[in-house]
Protein backbone atom coordinates (compact mmCIF):
# COMPACT_ATOMS: atom_id res chain seq x y z
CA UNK A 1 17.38 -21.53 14.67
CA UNK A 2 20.08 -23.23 17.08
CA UNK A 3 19.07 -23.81 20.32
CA UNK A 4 21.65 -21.24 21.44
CA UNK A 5 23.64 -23.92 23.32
CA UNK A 6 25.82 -21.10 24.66
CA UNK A 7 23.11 -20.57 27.20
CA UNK A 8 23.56 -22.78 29.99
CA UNK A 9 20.68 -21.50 32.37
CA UNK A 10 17.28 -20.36 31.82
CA UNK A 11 15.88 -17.31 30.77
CA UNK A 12 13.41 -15.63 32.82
CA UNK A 13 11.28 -12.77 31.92
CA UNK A 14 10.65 -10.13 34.70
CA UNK A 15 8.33 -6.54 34.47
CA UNK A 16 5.13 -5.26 35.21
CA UNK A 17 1.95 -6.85 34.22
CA UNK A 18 1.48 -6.16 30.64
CA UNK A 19 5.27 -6.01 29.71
CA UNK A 20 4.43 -9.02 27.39
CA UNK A 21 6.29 -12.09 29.64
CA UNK A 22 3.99 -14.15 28.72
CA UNK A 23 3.29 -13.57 24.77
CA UNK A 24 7.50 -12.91 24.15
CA UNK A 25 8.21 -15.64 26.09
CA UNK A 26 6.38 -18.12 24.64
CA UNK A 27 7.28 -16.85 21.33
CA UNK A 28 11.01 -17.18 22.33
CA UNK A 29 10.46 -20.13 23.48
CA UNK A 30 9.00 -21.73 20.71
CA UNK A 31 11.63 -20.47 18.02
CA UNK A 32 14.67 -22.09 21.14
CA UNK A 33 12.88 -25.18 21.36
CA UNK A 34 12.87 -24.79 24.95
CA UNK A 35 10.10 -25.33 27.19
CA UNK A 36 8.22 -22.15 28.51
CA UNK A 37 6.66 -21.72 31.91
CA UNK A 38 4.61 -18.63 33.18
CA UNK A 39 4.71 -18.66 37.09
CA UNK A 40 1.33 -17.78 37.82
CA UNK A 41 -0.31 -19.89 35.25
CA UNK A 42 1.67 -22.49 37.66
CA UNK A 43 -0.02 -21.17 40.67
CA UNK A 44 -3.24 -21.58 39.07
CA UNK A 45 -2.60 -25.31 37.57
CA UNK A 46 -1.22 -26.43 41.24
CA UNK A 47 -4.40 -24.14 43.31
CA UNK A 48 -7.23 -24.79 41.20
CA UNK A 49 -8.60 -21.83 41.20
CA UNK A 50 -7.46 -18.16 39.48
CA UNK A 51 -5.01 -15.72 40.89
CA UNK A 52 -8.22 -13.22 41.53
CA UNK A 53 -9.40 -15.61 43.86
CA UNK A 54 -6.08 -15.90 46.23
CA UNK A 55 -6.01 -12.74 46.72
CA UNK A 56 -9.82 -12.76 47.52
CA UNK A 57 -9.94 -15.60 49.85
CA UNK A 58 -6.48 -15.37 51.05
CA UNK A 59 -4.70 -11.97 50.64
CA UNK A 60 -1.73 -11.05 48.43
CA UNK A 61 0.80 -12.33 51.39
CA UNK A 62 -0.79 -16.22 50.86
CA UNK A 63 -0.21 -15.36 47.15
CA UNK A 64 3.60 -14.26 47.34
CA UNK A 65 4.10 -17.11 49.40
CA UNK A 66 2.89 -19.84 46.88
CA UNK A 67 4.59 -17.27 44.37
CA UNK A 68 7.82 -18.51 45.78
CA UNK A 69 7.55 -22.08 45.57
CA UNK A 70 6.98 -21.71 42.16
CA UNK A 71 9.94 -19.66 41.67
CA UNK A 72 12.04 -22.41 43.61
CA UNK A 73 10.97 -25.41 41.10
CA UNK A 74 11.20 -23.29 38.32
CA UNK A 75 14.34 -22.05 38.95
CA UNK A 76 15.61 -26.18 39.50
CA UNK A 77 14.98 -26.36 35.92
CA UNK A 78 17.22 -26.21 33.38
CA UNK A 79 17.02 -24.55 29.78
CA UNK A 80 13.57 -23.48 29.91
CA UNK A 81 11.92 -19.59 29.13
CA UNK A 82 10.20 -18.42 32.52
CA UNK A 83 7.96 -15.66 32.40
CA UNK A 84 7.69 -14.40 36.36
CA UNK A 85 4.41 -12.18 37.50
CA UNK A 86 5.55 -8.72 37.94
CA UNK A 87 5.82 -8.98 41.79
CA UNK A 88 7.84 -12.27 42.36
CA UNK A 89 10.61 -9.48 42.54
CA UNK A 90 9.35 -8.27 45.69
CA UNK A 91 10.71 -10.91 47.89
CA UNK A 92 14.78 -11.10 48.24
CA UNK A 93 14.97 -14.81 47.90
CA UNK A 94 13.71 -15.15 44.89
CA UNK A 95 15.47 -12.05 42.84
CA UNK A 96 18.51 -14.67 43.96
CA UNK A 97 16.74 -17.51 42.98
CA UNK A 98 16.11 -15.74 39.53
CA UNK A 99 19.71 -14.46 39.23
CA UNK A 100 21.17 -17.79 40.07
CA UNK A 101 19.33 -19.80 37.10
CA UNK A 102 19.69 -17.99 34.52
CA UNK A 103 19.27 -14.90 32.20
CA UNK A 104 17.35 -12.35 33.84
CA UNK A 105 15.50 -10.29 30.91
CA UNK A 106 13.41 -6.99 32.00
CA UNK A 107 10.80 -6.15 29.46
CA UNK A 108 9.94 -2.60 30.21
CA UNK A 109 7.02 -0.61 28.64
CA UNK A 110 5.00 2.86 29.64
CA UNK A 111 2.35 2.85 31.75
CA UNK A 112 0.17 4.13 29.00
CA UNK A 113 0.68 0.77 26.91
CA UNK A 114 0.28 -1.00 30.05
CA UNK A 115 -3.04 0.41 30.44
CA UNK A 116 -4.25 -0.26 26.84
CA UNK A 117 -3.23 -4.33 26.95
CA UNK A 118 -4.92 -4.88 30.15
CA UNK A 119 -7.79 -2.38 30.52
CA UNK A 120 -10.34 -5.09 29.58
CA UNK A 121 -8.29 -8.17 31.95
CA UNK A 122 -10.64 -8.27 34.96
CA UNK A 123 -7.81 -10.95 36.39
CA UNK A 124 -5.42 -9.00 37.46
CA UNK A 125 -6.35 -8.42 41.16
CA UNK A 126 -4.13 -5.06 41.47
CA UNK A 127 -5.51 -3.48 38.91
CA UNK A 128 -8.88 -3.53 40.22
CA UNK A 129 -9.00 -0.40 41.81
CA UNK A 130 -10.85 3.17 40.78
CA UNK A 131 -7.66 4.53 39.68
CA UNK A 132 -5.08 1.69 37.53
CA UNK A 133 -3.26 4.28 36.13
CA UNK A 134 -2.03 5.62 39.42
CA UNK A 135 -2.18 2.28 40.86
CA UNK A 136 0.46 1.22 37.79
CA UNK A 137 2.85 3.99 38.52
CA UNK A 138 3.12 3.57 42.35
CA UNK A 139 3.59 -0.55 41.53
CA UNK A 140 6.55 0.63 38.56
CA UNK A 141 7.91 3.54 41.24
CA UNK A 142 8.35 0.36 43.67
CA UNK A 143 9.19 -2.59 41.41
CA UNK A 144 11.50 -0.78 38.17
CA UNK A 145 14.96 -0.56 40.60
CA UNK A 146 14.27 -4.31 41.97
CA UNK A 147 13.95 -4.86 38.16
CA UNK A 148 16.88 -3.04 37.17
CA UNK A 149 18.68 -4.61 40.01
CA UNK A 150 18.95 -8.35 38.58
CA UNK A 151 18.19 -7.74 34.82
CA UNK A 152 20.86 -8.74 32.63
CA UNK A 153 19.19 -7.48 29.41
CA UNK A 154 16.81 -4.73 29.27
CA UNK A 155 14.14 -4.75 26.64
CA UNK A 156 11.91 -2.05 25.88
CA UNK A 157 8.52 -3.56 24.43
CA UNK A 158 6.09 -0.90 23.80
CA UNK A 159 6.25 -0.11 20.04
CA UNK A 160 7.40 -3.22 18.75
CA UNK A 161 6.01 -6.06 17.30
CA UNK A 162 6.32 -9.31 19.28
CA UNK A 163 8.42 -10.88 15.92
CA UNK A 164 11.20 -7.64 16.71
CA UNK A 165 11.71 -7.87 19.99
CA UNK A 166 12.24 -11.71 20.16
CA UNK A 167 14.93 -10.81 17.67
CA UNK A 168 16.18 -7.95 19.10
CA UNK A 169 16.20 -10.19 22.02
CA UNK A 170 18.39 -12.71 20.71
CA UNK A 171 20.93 -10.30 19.31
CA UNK A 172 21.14 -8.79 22.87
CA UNK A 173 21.41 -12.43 24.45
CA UNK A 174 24.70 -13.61 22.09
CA UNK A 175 26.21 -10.01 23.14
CA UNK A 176 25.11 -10.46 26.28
CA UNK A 177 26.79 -14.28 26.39
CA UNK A 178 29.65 -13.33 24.91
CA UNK A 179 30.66 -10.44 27.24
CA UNK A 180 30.26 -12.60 30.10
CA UNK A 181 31.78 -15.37 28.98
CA UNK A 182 34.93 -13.22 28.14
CA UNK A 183 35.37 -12.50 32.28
């Protein structure tokens, strides 16, 4: 497949936890040829130690922050497939950061498939709680319009293979390109 030289930025996977960031885009990334880079398995590589255990010893504010310097070197790169954790939306700066290096792709999904790919991950930190499913819809009720807000392409995930989306996802991305190049 060509590298899809049309793209000039990077394209960076946003959603809740579970969306599938990390399995499309490393799947996408591997039929581009581009490099792929998960922004919390960057926080772990640079901290040492596993997400659970930020928030633990340091709180979810300590986390966002080194969140965000991620997000700032990742964004400096060029042609690379960036899968984001589903809360480096929260902060302003780097929703521009996102927008301003690339592709913005939301991977949406229900909460019920959400709960069935991660109800045996004991490291996600905000889903250890007595209730995920209510947890889940309060983080989706908060995080979908920030989502919605930068996406550029908007794929739904739940019932498809990985194989289909990646190609509906590069159908949408030459439509996508070639509307906006047309402006």
């Amino acid at each position: 497949m060509p590298a899809m030289d049309y793209i000039a930025g990077n394209l960076i996977f946003i959603g809740l936890m579970g969306a599938g960031k990390t399995t499309i885009g490393k799947c996408l990334a591997q039929r581009l040829g581009w490099q792929f880079y998960d922004s919390d398995q960057e926080i772990v590589k640079r901290s040492g130690v596993p997400i659970s255990t930020i928030f633990e010893l340091e709180g979810e504010a300590s986390f966002r922050e080194r969140e965000h310097a991620v997000i700032q070197d990742l964004s400096a790169m060029k042609r690379c497939v960036i899968a984001t954790g589903g809360g480096a939306i929260l902060q302003a700066a780097n929703r521009e950061l996102l927008q301003a290096s690339g592709t913005v792709i939301y991977l949406s999904t229900s909460i019920d498939c959400i709960l069935k790919r991660t109800s045996q991950d004991k490291s996600r930190p905000l889903l250890q709680v007595e209730n995920p499913r209510e947890q889940l819809e309060k983080l989706f009720q908060l995080r979908d319009p920030l989502y919605h807000e930068i996406a550029d392409v908007i794929i739904e995930t739940h019932t498809q293979p990985i194989s289909a989306v990646v190609s509906q996802l590069i159908q949408q991305l030459k439509l996508y390109e070639a509307t906006d190049s047309d402006c």
